[in-house]
C-alpha atoms as a PDB file:
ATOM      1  CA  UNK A   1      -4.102 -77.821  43.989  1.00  0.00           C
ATOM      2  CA  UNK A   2      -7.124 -78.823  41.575  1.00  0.00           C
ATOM      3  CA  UNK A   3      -6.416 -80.193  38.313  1.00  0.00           C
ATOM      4  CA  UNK A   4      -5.673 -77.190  35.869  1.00  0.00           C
ATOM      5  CA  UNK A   5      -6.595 -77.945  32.413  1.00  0.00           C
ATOM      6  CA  UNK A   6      -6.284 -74.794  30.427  1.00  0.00           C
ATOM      7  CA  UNK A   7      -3.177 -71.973  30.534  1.00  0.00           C
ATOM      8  CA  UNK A   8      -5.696 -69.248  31.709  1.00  0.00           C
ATOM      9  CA  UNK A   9      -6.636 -71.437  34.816  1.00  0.00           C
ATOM     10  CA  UNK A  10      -2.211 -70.920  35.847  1.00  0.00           C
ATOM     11  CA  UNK A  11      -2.422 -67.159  35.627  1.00  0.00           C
ATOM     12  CA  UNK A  12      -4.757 -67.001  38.235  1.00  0.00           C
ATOM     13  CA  UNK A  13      -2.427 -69.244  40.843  1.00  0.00           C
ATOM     14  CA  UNK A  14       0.905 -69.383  42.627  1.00  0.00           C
ATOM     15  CA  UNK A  15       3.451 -70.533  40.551  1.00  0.00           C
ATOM     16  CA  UNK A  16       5.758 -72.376  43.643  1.00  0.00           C
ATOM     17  CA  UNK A  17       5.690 -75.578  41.485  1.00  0.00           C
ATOM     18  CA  UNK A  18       6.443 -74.424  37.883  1.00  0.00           C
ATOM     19  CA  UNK A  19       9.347 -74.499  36.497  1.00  0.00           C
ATOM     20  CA  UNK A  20      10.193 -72.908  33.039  1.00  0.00           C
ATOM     21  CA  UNK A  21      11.767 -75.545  31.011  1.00  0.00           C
ATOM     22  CA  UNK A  22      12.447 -76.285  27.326  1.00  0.00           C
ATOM     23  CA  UNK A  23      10.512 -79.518  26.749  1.00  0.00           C
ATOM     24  CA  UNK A  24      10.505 -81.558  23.277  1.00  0.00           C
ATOM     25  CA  UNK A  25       7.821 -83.333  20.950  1.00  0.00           C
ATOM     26  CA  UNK A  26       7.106 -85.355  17.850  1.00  0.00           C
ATOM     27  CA  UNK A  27       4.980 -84.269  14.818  1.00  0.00           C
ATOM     28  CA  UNK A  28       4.532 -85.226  11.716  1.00  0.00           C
ATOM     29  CA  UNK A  29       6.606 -83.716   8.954  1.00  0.00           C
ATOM     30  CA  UNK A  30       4.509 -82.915   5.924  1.00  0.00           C
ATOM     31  CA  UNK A  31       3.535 -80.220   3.837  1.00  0.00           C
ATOM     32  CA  UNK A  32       0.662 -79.155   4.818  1.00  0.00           C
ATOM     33  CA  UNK A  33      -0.887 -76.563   6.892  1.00  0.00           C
ATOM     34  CA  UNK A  34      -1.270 -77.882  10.515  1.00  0.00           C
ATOM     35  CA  UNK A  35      -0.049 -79.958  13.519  1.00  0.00           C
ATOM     36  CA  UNK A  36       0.255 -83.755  13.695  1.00  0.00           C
ATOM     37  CA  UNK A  37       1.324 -84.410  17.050  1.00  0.00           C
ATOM     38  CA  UNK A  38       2.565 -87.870  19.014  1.00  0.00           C
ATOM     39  CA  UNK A  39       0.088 -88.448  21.798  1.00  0.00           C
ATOM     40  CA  UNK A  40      -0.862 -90.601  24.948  1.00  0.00           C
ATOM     41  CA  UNK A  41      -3.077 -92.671  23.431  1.00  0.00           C
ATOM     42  CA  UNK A  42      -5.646 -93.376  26.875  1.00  0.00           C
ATOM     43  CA  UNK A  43      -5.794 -89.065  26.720  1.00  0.00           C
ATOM     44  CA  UNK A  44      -5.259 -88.010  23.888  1.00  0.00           C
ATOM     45  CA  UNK A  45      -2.766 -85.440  25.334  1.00  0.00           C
ATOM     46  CA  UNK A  46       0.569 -84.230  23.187  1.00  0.00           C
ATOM     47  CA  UNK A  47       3.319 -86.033  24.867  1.00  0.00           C
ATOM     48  CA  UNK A  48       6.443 -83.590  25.662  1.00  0.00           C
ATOM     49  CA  UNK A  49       9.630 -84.690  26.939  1.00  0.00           C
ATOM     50  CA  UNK A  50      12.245 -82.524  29.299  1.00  0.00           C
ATOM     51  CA  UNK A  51      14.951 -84.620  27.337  1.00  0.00           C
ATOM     52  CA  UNK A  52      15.774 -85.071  23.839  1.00  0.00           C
ATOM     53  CA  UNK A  53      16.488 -88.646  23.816  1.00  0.00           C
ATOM     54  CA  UNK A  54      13.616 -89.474  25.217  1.00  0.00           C
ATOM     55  CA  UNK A  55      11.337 -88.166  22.513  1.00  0.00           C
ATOM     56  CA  UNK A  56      13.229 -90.550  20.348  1.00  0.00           C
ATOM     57  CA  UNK A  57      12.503 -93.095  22.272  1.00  0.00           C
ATOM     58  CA  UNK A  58       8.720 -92.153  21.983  1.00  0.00           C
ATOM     59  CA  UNK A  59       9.331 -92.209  18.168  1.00  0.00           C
ATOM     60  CA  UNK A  60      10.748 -95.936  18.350  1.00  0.00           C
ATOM     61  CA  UNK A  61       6.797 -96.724  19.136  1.00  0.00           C
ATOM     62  CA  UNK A  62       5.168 -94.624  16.525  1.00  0.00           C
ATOM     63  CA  UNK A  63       4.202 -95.923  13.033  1.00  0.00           C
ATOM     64  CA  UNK A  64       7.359 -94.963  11.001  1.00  0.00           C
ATOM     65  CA  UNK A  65       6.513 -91.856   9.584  1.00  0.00           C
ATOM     66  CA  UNK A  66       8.454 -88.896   8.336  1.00  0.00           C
ATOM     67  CA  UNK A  67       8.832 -86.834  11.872  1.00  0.00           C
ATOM     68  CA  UNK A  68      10.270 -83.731  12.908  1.00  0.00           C
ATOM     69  CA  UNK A  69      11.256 -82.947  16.796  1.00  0.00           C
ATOM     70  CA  UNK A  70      10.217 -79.514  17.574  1.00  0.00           C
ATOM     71  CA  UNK A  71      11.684 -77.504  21.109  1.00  0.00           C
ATOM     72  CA  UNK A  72       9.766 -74.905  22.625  1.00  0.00           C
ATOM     73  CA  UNK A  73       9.326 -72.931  25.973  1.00  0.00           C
ATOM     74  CA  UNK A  74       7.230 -74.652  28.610  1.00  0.00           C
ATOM     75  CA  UNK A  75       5.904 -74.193  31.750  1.00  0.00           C
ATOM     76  CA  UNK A  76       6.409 -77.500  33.877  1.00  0.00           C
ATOM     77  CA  UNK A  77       5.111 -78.907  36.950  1.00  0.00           C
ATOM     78  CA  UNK A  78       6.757 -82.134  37.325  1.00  0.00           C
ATOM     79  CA  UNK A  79       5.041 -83.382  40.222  1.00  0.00           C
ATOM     80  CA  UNK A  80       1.791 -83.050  38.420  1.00  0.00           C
ATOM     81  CA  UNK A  81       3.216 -84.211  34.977  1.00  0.00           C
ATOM     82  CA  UNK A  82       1.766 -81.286  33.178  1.00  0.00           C
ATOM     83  CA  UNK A  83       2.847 -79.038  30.888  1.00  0.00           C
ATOM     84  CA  UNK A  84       2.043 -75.819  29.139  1.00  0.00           C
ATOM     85  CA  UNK A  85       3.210 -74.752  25.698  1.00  0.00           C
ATOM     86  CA  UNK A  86       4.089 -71.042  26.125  1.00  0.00           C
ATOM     87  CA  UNK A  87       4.486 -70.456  22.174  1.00  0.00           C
ATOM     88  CA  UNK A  88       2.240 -67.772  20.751  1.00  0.00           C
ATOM     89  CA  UNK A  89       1.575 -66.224  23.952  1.00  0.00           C
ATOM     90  CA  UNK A  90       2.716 -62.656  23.039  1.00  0.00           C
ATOM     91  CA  UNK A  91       1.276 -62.746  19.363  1.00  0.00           C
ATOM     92  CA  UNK A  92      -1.883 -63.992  20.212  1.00  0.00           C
ATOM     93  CA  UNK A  93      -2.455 -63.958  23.479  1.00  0.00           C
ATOM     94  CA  UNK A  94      -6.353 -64.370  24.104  1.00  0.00           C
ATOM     95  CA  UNK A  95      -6.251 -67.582  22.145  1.00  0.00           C
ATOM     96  CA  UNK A  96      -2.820 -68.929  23.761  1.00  0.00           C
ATOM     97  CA  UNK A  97      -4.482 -68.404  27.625  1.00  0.00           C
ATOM     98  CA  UNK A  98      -7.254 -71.103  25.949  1.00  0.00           C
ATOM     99  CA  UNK A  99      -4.589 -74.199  25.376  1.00  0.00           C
ATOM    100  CA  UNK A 100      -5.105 -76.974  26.716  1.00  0.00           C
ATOM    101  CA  UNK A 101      -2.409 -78.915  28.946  1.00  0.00           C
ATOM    102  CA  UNK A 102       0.246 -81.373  27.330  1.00  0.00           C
ATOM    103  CA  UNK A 103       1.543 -84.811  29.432  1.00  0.00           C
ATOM    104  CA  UNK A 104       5.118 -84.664  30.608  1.00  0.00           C
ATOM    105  CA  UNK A 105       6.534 -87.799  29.799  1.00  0.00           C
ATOM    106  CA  UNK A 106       9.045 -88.859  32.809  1.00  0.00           C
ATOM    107  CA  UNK A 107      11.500 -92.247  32.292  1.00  0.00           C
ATOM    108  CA  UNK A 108       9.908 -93.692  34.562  1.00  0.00           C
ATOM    109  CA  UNK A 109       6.671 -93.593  32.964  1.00  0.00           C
ATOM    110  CA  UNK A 110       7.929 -94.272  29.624  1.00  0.00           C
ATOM    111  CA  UNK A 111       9.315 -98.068  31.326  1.00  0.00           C
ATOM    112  CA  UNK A 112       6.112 -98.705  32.702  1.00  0.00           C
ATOM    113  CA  UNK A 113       4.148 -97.793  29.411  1.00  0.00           C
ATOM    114  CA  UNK A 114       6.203 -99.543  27.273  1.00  0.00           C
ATOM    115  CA  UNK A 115       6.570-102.848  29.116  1.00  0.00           C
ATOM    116  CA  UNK A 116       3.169-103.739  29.830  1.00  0.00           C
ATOM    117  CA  UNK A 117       1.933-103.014  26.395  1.00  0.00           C
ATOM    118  CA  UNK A 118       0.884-105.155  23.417  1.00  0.00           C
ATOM    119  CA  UNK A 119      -0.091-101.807  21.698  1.00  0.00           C
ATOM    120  CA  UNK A 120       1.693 -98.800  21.615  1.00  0.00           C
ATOM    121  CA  UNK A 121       0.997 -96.141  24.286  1.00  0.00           C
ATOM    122  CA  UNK A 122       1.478 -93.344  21.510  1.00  0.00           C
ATOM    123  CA  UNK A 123       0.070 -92.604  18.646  1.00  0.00           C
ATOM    124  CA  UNK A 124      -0.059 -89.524  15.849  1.00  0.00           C
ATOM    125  CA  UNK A 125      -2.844 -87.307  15.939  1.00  0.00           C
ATOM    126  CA  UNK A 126      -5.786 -88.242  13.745  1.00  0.00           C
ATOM    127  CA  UNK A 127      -6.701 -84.864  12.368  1.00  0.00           C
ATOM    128  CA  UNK A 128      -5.873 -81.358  13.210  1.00  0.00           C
ATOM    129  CA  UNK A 129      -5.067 -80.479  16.503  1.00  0.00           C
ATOM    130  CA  UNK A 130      -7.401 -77.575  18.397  1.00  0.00           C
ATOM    131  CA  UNK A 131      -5.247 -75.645  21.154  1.00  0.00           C
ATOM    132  CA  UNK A 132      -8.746 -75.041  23.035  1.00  0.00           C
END
């Protein structure tokens, strides 16, 4: 399968390796309008978890900042370690089918990261996040 990078990209394949899954992630709790999510820091990709604790776990290697953990509807292909957000896909659909992919974050990964590292593999997002 080549690499799919955008929702719209999905629609047009067989599905045989997606799962639907609820999948968590970190962002920044604040008070103003926009997302501030945790991300891989080589990709710049919002990190989602299948598991709860794991997030927190994430958060252990953020700056300490006041955080929320959001749960939402993916669509997961764990062999791949991608993930799609399926939020906002009957409200606004043209702009949803434009989102880019998130990284699923597997234990295994998160050992591996973590261990060899002087600097954290995460980090917040900079500015405002663009779905496209």
């Amino acid at each position: 399968m080549s690499e799919i990078s955008q929702l719209h990209q999905l629609l047009k394949t067989e599905l045989n390796d997606w799962t639907l899954r609820t999948g968590y992630y970190l962002q920044l709790d604040h008070d103003l309008m926009g997302v501030f999510p945790a991300l891989m820091r080589r990709t710049r990709k919002v990190v989602v978890c299948l598991r709860e604790d794991l997030i927190r776990n994430v958060a252990a290697h953020l700056p300490a900042r006041p955080l929320k953990v959001i749960y939402d509807s993916f669509l997961v292909n764990e062999k791949a370690q991608v993930v799609f957000s399926l939020s906002g896909l009957s409200i606004i659909p043209e702009e949803a089918v434009k989102r880019g992919a998130c990284h699923l974050l597997t234990d295994e990964e998160f050992q591996v990261l973590v261990g060899k590292r002087r600097q954290s593999p995460f980090m917040w997002a900079p500015g405002l996040l663009q779905t496209r």
